[in-house]
Protein backbone atom coordinates (compact mmCIF):
# COMPACT_ATOMS: atom_id res chain seq x y z
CA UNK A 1 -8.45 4.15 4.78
CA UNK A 2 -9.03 6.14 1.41
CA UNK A 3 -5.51 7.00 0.70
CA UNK A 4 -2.17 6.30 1.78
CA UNK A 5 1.02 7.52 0.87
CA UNK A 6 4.73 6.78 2.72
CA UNK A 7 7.19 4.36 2.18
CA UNK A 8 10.32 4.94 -0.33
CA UNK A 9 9.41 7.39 -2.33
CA UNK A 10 6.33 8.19 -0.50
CA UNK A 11 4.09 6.16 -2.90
CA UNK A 12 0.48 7.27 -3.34
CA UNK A 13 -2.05 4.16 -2.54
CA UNK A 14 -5.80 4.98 -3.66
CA UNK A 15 -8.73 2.75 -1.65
CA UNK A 16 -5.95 0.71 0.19
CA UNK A 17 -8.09 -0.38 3.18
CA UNK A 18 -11.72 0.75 2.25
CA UNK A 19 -14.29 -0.15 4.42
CA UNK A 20 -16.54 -2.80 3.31
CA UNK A 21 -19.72 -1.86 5.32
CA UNK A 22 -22.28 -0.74 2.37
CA UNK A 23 -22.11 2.99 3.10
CA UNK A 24 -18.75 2.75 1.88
CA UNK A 25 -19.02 0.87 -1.49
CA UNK A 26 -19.19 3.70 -3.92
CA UNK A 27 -18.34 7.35 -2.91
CA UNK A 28 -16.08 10.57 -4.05
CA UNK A 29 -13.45 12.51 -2.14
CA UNK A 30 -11.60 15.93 -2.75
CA UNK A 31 -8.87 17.66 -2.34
CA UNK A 32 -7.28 15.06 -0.04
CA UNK A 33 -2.79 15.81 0.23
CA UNK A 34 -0.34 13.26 -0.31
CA UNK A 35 3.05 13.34 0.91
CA UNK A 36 5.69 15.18 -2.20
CA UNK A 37 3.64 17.71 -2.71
CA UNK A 38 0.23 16.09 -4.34
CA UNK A 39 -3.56 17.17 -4.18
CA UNK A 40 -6.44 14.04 -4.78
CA UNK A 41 -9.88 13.80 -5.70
CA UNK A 42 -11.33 10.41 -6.61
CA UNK A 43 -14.37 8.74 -6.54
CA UNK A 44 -15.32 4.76 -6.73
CA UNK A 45 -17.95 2.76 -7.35
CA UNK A 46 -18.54 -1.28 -6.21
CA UNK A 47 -15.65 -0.74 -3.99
CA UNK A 48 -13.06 0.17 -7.03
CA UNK A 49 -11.41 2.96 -7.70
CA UNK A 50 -13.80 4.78 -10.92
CA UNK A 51 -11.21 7.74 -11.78
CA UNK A 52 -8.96 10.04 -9.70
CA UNK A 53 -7.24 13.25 -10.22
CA UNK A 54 -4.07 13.64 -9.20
CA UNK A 55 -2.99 17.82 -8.93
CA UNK A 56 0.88 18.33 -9.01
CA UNK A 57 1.86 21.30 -6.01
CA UNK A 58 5.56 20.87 -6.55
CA UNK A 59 7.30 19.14 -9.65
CA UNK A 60 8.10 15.94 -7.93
CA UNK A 61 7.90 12.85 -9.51
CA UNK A 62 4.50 10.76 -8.96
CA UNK A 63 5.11 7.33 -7.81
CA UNK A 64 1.22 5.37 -7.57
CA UNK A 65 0.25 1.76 -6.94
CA UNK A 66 -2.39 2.21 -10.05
CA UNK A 67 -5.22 -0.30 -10.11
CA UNK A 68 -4.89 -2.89 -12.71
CA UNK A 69 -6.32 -1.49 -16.34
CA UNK A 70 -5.46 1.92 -15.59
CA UNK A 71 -3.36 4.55 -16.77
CA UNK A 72 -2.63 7.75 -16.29
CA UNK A 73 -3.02 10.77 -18.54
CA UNK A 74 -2.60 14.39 -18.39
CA UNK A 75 -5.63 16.78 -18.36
CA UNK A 76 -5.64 17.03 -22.23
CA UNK A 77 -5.91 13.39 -22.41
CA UNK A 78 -2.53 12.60 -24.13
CA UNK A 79 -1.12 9.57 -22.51
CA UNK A 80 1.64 9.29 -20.14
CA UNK A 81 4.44 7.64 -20.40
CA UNK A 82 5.24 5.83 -16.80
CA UNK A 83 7.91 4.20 -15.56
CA UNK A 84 6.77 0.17 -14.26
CA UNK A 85 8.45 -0.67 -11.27
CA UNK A 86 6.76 -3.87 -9.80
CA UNK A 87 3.08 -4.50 -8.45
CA UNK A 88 1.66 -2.43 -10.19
CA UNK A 89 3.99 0.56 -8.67
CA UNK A 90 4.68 2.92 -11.22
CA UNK A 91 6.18 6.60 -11.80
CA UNK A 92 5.78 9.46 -13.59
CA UNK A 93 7.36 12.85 -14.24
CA UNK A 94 4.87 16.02 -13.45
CA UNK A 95 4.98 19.36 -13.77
CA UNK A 96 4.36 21.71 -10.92
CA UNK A 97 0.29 23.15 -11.65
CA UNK A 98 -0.55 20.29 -13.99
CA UNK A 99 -3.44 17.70 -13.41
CA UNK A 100 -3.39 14.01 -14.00
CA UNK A 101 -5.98 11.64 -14.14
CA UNK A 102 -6.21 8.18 -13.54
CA UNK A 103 -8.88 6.05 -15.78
């Protein structure tokens, strides 16, 4: 499974159940939809997540299980700020038409 997303607050997981045959250990997907209104591309590499894009549809407010040592910025680079709930679960405001990208 590349991505899932459900739960309270339908939060977005990236890579939760990733294969581990070889084929799968590094790869890139596009445009895949997450529940709130959310378009994903993302690629890995060694079987962890390398960067993803995260492509706001409707407003809503982002909640992500990010990877630990990431963080999310917006498409100019500029930090955002996010709102830690636990596990590594965290939220963020977006803007309806605005890209974000996890590194």
């Amino acid at each position: 499974m590349l991505l899932q997303s459900n739960g309270i607050n339908s939060v977005i997981r990236l890579l939760p159940a990733l294969p581990t045959d070889t084929d799968w250990s590094s790869g890139n997907i596009k445009g895949m939809r997450a529940r709130n209104g959310f378009e994903l591309s993302f690629s890995w590499k060694s079987s962890k997540l390398t960067k993803a894009e995260i492509f706001s549809l409707s407003g809503a407010e982002c909640y992500i299980q990010l990877p630990a040592g990431t963080s999310v910025y917006s498409s100019a680079g500029k930090k955002i700020a996010l709102n830690t709930k636990v596990d590594n679960l965290v939220s963020f405001n977006t803007v309806k038409g605005s890209k974000y990208v996890i590194k």
